[in-house]
Protein backbone atom coordinates (compact mmCIF):
# COMPACT_ATOMS: atom_id res chain seq x y z
CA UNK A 1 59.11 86.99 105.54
CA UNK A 2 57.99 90.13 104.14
CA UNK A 3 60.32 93.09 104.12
CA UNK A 4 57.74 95.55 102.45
CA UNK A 5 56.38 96.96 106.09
CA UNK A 6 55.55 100.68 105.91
CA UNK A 7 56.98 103.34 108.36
CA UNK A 8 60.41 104.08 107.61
CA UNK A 9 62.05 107.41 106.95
CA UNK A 10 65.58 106.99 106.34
CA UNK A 11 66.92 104.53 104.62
CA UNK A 12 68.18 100.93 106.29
CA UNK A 13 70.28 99.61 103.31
CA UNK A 14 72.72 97.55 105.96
CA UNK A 15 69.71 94.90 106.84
CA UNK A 16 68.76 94.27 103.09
CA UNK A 17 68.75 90.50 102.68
CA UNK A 18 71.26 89.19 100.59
CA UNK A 19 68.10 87.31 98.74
CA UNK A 20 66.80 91.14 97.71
CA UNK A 21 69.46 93.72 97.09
CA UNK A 22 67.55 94.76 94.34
CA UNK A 23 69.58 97.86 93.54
CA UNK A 24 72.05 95.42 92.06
CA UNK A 25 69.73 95.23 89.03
CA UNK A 26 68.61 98.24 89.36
CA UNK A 27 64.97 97.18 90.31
CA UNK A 28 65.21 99.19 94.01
CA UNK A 29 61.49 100.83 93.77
CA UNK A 30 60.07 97.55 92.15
CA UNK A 31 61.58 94.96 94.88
CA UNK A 32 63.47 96.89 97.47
CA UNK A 33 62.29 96.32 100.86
CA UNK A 34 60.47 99.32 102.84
CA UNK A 35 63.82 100.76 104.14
CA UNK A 36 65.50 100.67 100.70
CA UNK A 37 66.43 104.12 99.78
CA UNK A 38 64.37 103.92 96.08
CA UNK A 39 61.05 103.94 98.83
CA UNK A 40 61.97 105.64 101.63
CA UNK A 41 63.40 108.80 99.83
CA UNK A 42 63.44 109.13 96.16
CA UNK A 43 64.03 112.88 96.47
CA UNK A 44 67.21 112.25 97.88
CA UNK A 45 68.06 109.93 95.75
CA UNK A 46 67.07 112.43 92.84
CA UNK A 47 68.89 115.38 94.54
CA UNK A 48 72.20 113.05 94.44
CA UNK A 49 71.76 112.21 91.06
CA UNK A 50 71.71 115.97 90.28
CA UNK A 51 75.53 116.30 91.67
CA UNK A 52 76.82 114.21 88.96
CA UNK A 53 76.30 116.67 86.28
CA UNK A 54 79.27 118.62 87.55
CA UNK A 55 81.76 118.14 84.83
CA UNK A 56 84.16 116.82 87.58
CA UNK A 57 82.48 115.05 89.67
CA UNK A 58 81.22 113.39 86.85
CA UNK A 59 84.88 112.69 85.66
CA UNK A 60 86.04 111.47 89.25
CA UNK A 61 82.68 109.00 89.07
CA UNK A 62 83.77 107.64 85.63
CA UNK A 63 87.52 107.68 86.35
CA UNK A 64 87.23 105.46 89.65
CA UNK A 65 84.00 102.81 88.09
CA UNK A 66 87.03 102.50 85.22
CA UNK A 67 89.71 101.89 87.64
CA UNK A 68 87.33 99.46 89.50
CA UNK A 69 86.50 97.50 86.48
CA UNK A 70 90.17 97.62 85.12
CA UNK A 71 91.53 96.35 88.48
CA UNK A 72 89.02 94.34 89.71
CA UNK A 73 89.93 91.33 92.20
CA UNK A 74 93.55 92.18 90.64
CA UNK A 75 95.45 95.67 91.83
CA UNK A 76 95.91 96.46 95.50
CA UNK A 77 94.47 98.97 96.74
CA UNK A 78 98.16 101.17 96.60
CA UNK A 79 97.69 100.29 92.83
CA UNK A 80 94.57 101.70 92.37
CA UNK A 81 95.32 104.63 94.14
CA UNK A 82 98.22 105.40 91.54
CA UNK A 83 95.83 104.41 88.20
CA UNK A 84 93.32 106.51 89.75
CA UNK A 85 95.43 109.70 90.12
CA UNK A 86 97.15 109.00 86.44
CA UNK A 87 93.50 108.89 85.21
CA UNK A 88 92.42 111.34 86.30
CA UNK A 89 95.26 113.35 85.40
CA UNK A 90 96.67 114.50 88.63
CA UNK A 91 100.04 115.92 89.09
CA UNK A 92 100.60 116.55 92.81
CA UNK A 93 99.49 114.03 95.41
CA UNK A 94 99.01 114.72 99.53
CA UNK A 95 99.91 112.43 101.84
CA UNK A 96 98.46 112.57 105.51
CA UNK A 97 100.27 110.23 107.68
CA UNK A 98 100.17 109.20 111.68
CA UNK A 99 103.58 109.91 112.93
CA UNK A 100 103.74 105.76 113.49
CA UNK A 101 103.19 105.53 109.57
CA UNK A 102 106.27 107.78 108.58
CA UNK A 103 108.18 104.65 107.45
CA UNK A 104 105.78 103.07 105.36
CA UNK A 105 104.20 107.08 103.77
CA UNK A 106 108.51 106.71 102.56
CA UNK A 107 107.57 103.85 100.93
CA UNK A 108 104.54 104.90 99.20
CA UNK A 109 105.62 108.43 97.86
CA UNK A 110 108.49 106.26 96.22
CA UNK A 111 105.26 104.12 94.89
CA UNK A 112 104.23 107.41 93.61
CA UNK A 113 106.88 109.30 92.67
CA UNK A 114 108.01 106.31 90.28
CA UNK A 115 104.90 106.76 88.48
CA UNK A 116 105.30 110.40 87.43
CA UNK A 117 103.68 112.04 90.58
CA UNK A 118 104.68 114.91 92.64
CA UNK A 119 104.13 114.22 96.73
CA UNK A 120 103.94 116.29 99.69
CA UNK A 121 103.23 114.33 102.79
CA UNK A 122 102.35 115.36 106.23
CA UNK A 123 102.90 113.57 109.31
CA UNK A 124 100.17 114.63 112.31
CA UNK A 125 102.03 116.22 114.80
CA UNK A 126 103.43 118.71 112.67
CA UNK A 127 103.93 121.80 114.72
CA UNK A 128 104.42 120.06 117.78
CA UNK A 129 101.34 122.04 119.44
CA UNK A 130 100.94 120.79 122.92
CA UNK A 131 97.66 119.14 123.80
CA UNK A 132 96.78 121.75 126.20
CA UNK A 133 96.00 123.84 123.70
CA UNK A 134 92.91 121.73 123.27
CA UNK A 135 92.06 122.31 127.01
CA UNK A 136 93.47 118.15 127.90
CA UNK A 137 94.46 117.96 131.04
CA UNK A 138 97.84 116.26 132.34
CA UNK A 139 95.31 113.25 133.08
CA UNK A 140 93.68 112.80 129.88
CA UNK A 141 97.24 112.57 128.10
CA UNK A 142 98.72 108.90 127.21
CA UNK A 143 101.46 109.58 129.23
CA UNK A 144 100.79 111.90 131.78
CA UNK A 145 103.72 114.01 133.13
CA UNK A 146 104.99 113.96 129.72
CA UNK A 147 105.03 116.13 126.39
CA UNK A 148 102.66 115.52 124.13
CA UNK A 149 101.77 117.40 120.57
CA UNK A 150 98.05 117.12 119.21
CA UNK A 151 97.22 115.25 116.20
CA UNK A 152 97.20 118.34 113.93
CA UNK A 153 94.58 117.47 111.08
CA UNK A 154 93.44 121.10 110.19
CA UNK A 155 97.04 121.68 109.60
CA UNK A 156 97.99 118.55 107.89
CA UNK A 157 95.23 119.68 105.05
CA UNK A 158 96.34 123.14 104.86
CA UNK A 159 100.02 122.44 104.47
CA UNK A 160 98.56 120.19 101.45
CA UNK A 161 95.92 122.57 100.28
CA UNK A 162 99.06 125.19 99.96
CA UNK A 163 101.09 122.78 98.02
CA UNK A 164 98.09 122.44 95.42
CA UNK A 165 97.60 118.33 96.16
CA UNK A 166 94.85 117.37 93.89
CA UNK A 167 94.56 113.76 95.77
CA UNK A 168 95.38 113.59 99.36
CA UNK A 169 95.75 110.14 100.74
CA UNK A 170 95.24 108.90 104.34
CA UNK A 171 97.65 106.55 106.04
CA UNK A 172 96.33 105.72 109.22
CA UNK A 173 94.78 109.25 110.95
CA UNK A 174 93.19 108.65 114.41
CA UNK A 175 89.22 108.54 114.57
CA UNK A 176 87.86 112.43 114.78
CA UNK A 177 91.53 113.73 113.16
CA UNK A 178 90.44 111.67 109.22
CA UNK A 179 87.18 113.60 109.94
CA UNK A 180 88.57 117.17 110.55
CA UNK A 181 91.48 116.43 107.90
CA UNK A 182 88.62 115.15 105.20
CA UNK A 183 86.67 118.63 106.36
CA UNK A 184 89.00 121.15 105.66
CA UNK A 185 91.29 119.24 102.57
CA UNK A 186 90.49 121.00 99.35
CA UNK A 187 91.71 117.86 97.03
CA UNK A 188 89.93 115.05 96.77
CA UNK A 189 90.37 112.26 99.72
CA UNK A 190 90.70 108.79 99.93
CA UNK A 191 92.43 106.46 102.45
CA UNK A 192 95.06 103.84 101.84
CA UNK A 193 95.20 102.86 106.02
CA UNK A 194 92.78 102.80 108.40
CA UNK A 195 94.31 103.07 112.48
CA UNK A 196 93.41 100.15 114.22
CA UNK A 197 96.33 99.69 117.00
CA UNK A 198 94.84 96.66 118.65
CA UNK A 199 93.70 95.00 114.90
CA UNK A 200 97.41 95.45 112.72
CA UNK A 201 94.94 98.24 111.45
CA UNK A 202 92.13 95.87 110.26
CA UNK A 203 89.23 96.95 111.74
CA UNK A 204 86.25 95.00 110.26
CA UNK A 205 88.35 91.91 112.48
CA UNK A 206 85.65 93.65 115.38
CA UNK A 207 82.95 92.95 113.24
CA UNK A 208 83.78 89.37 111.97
CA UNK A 209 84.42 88.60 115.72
CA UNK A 210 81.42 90.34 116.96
CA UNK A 211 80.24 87.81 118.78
CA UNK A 212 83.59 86.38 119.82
CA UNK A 213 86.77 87.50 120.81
CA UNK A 214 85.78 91.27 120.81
CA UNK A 215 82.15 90.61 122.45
CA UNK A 216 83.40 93.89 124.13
CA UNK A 217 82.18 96.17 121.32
CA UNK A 218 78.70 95.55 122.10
CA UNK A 219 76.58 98.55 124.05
CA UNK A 220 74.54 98.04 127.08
CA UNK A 221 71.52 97.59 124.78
CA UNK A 222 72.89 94.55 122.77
CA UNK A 223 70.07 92.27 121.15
CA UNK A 224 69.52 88.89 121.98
CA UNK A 225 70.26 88.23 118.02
CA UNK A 226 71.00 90.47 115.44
CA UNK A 227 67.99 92.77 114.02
CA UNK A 228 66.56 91.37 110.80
CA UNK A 229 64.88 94.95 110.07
CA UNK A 230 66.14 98.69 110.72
CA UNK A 231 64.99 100.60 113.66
CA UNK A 232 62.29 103.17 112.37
CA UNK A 233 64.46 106.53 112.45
CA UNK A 234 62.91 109.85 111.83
CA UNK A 235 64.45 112.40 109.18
CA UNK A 236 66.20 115.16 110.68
CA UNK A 237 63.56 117.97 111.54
CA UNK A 238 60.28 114.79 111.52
CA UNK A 239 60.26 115.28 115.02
CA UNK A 240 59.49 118.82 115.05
CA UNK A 241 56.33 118.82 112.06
């Protein structure tokens, strides 16, 4: 089959055939199929490349292939977490917890703290702002008839971006909070959980069982079997030239 069919715009890297991946030996524009990013937008991939030659952004690249290499197939990821902020130097480290999490965040700012760091975590109802300060209605609540404080992201980062955190970590934020959190959090981010309440916070379980157990996660336009090729998507603004 060939995978070299003109027409695409944005890249399409998750349907690369595990036969091509060509990136892997760094041979993208020589073998990379039409949707692979060296074809579809080299400019981009330029205009990335530029970023790097931030003196810290260069250091964070170098630090974390290092810690990668040093712990490969061997540290958990808690353990690379800690190497990474040692590495890189870091004194103060943010943690930004679900309430449900508080237990185990204890847990890992002892982690921490026995290897030299400073922590400051943040649970996400902090403030105990009611939800109807987001405009939910009694209905749209978990519990309606009840008290309930919103998820408090933008606050969680400030209260870290105050304490100077150079590395916040998050432990299990809703979907839409890790977003605003990530948005507004000065220090670098990276997440040690990922919610998934029905999963024991595994999520890729939905994808392994795709076709399964959780058939459910399919939309009304599910394919009779799964797309060898990307859609063709347009750049944002193509549809407008």
């Amino acid at each position: 089959m060939s995978y070299d069919i003109p027409g695409y715009e944005t890249p399409g890297c998750a349907y690369c055939p595990s036969t091509i991946r060509a990136c892997r030996q760094g041979e993208g524009e020589a073998r990379g199929p039409a949707y692979c990013p060296s074809k579809v937008d080299p400019d981009g991939l330029a205009a990335g490349r530029e970023r790097y030659d931030d003196p810290f952004t260069m250091r964070v690249a170098h630090t974390a292939a290092v810690v990668e290499s040093e712990g490969y197939c061997k540290w958990s990821r808690v353990e690379e977490i800690c190497e990474f902020a040692k590495k890189m130097g870091f004194r103060k480290v943010g943690i930004a917890m679900c309430i449900s999490f508080v237990d185990l965040a204890r847990v890992f700012s002892a982690i921490l703290e026995s290897h030299g760091l400073e922590v400051t975590s943040i649970a996400c109802k902090n403030g105990g702002v009611p939800k109807e300060e987001l405009g939910v209605k009694d209905e749209e609540k978990i519990y309606p008839g009840n008290f309930e404080p919103m998820c408090n992201p933008i606050s969680q980062a400030e209260l870290l971006n105050r304490a100077g955190c150079e590395l916040n970590v998050i432990m299990g934020l809703c979907v839409g909070h890790d977003s605003l959190f990530i948005r507004h959090s000065q220090g670098l981010v990276t997440t040690l959980v990922t919610k998934d309440r029905v999963l024991a916070h595994n999520p890729v379980g939905a994808l392994q069982l795709a076709d399964t157990y959780y058939s459910r996660v399919w939309g009304p336009h599910k394919p009779e079997k799964l797309p060898s090729k990307p859609a063709r998507s347009k750049r944002k603004g193509a549809e407008s030239r």
